[in-house]
C-alpha atoms as a PDB file:
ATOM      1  CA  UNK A   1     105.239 119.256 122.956  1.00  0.00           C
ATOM      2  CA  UNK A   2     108.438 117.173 122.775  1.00  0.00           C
ATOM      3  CA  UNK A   3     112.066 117.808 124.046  1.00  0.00           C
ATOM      4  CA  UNK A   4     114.835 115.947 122.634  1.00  0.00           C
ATOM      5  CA  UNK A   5     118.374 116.677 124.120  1.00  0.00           C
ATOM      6  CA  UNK A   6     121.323 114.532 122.436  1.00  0.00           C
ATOM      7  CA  UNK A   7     124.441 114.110 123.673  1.00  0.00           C
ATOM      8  CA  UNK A   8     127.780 111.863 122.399  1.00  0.00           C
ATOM      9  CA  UNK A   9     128.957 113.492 119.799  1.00  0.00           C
ATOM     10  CA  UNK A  10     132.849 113.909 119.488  1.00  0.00           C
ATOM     11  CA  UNK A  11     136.212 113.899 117.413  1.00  0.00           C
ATOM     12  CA  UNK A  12     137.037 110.028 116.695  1.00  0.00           C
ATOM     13  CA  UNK A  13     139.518 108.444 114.474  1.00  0.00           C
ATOM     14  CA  UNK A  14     138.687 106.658 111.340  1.00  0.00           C
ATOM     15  CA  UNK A  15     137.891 103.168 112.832  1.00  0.00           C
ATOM     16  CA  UNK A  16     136.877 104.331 115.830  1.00  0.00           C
ATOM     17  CA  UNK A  17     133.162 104.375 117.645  1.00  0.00           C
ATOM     18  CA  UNK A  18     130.399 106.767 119.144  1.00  0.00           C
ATOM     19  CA  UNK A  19     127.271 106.150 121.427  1.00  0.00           C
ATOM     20  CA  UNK A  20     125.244 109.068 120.507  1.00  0.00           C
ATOM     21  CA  UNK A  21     121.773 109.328 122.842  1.00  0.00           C
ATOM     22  CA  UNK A  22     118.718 111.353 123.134  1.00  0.00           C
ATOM     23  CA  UNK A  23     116.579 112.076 126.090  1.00  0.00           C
ATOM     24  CA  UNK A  24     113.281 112.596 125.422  1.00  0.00           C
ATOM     25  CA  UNK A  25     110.902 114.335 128.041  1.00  0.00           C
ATOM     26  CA  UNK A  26     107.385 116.281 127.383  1.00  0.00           C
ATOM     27  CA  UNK A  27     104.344 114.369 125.448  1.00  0.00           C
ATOM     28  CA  UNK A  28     105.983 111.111 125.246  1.00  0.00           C
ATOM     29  CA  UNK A  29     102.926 108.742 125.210  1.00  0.00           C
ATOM     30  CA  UNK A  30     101.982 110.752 121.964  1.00  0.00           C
ATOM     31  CA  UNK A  31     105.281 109.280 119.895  1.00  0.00           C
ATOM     32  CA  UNK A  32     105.771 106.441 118.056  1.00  0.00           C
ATOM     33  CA  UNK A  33     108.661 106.493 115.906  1.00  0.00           C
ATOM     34  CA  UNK A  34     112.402 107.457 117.007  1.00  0.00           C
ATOM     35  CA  UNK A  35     115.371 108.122 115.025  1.00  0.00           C
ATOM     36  CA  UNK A  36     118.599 109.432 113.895  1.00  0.00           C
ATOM     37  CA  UNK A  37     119.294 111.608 110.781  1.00  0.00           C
ATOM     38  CA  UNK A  38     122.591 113.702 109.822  1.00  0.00           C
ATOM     39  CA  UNK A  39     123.319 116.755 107.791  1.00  0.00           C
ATOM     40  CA  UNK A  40     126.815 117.173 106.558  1.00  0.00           C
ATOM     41  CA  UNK A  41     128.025 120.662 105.409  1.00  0.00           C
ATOM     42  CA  UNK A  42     125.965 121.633 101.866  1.00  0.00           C
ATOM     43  CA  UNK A  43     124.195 118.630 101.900  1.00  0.00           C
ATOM     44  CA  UNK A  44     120.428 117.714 102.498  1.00  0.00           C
ATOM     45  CA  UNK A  45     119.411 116.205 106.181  1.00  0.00           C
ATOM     46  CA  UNK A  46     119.251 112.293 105.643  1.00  0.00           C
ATOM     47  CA  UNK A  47     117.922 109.656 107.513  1.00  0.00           C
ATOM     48  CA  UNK A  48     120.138 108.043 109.829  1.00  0.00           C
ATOM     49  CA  UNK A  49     118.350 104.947 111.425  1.00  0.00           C
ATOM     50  CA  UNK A  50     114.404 104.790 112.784  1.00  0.00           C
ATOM     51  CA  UNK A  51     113.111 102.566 115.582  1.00  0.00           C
ATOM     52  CA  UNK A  52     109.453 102.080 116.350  1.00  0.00           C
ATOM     53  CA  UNK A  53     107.733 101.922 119.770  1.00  0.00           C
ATOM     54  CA  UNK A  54     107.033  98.465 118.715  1.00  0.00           C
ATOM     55  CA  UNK A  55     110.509  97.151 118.051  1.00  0.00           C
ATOM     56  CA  UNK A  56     110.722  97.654 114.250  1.00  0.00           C
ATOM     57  CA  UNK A  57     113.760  99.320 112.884  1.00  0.00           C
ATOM     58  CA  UNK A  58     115.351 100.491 109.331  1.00  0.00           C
ATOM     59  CA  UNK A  59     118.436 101.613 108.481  1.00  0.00           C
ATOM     60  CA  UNK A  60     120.158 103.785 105.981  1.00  0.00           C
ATOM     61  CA  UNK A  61     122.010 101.206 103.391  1.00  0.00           C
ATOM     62  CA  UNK A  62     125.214 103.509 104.079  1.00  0.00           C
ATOM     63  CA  UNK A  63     125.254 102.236 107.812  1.00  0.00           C
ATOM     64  CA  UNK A  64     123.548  98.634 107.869  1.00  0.00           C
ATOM     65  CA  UNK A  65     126.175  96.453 109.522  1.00  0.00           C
ATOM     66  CA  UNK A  66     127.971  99.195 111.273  1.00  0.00           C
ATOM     67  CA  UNK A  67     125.568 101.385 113.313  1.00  0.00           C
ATOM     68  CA  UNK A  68     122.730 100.117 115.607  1.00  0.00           C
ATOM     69  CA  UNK A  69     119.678 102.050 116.861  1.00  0.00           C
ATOM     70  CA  UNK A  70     118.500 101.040 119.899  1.00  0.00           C
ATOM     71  CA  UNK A  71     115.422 101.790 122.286  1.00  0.00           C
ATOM     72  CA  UNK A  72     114.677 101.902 125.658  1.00  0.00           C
ATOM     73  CA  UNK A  73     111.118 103.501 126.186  1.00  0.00           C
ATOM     74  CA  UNK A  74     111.096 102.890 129.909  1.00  0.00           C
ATOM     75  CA  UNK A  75     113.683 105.438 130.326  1.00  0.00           C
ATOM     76  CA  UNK A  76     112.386 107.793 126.966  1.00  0.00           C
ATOM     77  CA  UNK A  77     115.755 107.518 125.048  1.00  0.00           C
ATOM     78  CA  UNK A  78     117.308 106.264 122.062  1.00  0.00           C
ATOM     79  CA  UNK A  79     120.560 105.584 120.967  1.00  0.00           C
ATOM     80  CA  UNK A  80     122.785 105.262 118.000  1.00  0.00           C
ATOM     81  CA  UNK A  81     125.955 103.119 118.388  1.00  0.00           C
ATOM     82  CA  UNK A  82     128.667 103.801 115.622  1.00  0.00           C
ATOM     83  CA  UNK A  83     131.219 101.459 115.054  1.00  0.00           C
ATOM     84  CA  UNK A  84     133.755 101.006 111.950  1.00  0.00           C
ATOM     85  CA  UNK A  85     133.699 105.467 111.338  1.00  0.00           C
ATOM     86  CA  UNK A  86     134.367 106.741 108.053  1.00  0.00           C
ATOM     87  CA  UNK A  87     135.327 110.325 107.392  1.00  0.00           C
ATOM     88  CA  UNK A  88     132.270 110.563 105.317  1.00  0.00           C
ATOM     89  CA  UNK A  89     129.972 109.903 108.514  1.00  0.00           C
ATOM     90  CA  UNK A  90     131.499 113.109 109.555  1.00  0.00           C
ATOM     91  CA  UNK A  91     128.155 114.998 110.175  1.00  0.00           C
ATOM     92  CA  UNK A  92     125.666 116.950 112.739  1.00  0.00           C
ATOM     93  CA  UNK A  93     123.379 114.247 113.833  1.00  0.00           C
ATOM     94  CA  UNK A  94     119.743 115.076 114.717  1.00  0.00           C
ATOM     95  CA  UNK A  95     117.572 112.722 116.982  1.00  0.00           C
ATOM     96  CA  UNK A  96     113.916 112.936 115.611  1.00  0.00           C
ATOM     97  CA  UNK A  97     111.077 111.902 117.560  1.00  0.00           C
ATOM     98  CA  UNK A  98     106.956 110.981 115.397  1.00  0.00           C
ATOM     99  CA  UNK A  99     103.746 111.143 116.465  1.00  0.00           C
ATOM    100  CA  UNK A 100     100.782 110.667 113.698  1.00  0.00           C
ATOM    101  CA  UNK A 101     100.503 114.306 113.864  1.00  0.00           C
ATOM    102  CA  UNK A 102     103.870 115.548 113.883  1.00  0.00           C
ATOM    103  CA  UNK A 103     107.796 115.688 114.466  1.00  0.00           C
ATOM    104  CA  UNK A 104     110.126 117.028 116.666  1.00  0.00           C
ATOM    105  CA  UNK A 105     114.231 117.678 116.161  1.00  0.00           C
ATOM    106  CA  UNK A 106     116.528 117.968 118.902  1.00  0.00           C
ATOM    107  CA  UNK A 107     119.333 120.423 118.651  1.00  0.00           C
ATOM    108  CA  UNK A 108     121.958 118.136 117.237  1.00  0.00           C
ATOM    109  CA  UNK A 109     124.975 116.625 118.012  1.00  0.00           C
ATOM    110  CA  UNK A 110     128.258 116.876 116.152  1.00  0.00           C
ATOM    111  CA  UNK A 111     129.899 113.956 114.426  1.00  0.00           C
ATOM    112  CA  UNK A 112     134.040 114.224 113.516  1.00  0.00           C
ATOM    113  CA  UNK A 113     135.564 111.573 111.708  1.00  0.00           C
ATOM    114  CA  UNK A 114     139.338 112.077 111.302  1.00  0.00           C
ATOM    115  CA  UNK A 115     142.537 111.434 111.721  1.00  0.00           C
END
């Protein structure tokens, strides 16, 4: 079993920026890919940003340039840094941890993008 907590989430103005991060703890040395989705209110869960144990990350088109995913598996956690907000990033953001047999969802953290 995994445990992902995130925490980081907030109220920002348009403009503004979050760190969002996510502690993982439990069968660690059984994941391999890390990431960030969001679900917005009546819409599907989306993929956010990924990051591999080895280094290799993708992003959503509707962040590249704005939002960075970053790493560190020395201390088991991830992070999302959001700069340049929109309203329509306005979302609950989920940190998602792989293994080749399955996934695991932290609790979420909420997103708030207004003015």
């Amino acid at each position: 079993q995994v445990q992902l907590v995130e925490s980081g989430g907030g109220l920002v103005q348009p403009g503004g920026s979050l760190r969002l991060s996510c502690a993982a703890s439990g069968s660690i040395r059984s994941i391999d890919v890390m990431g960030w989705y969001r679900q917005a209110p009546g819409k599907q869960r989306e993929l956010v940003a990924v990051v591999s144990s080895g280094g290799t990350i993708g992003y959503a088109d509707f962040v590249k340039g704005r939002f960075t995913i970053s790493r560190n598996n020395a201390k088991n956690m991830v992070y999302l840094q959001m700069n340049s907000l929109k309203p329509e990033d306005t979302a609950a953001y989920y940190c998602n941890a792989r293994s080749s047999t399955r996934g695991y969802w932290g609790q979420g953290t909420q997103v708030t993008v207004s003015s």
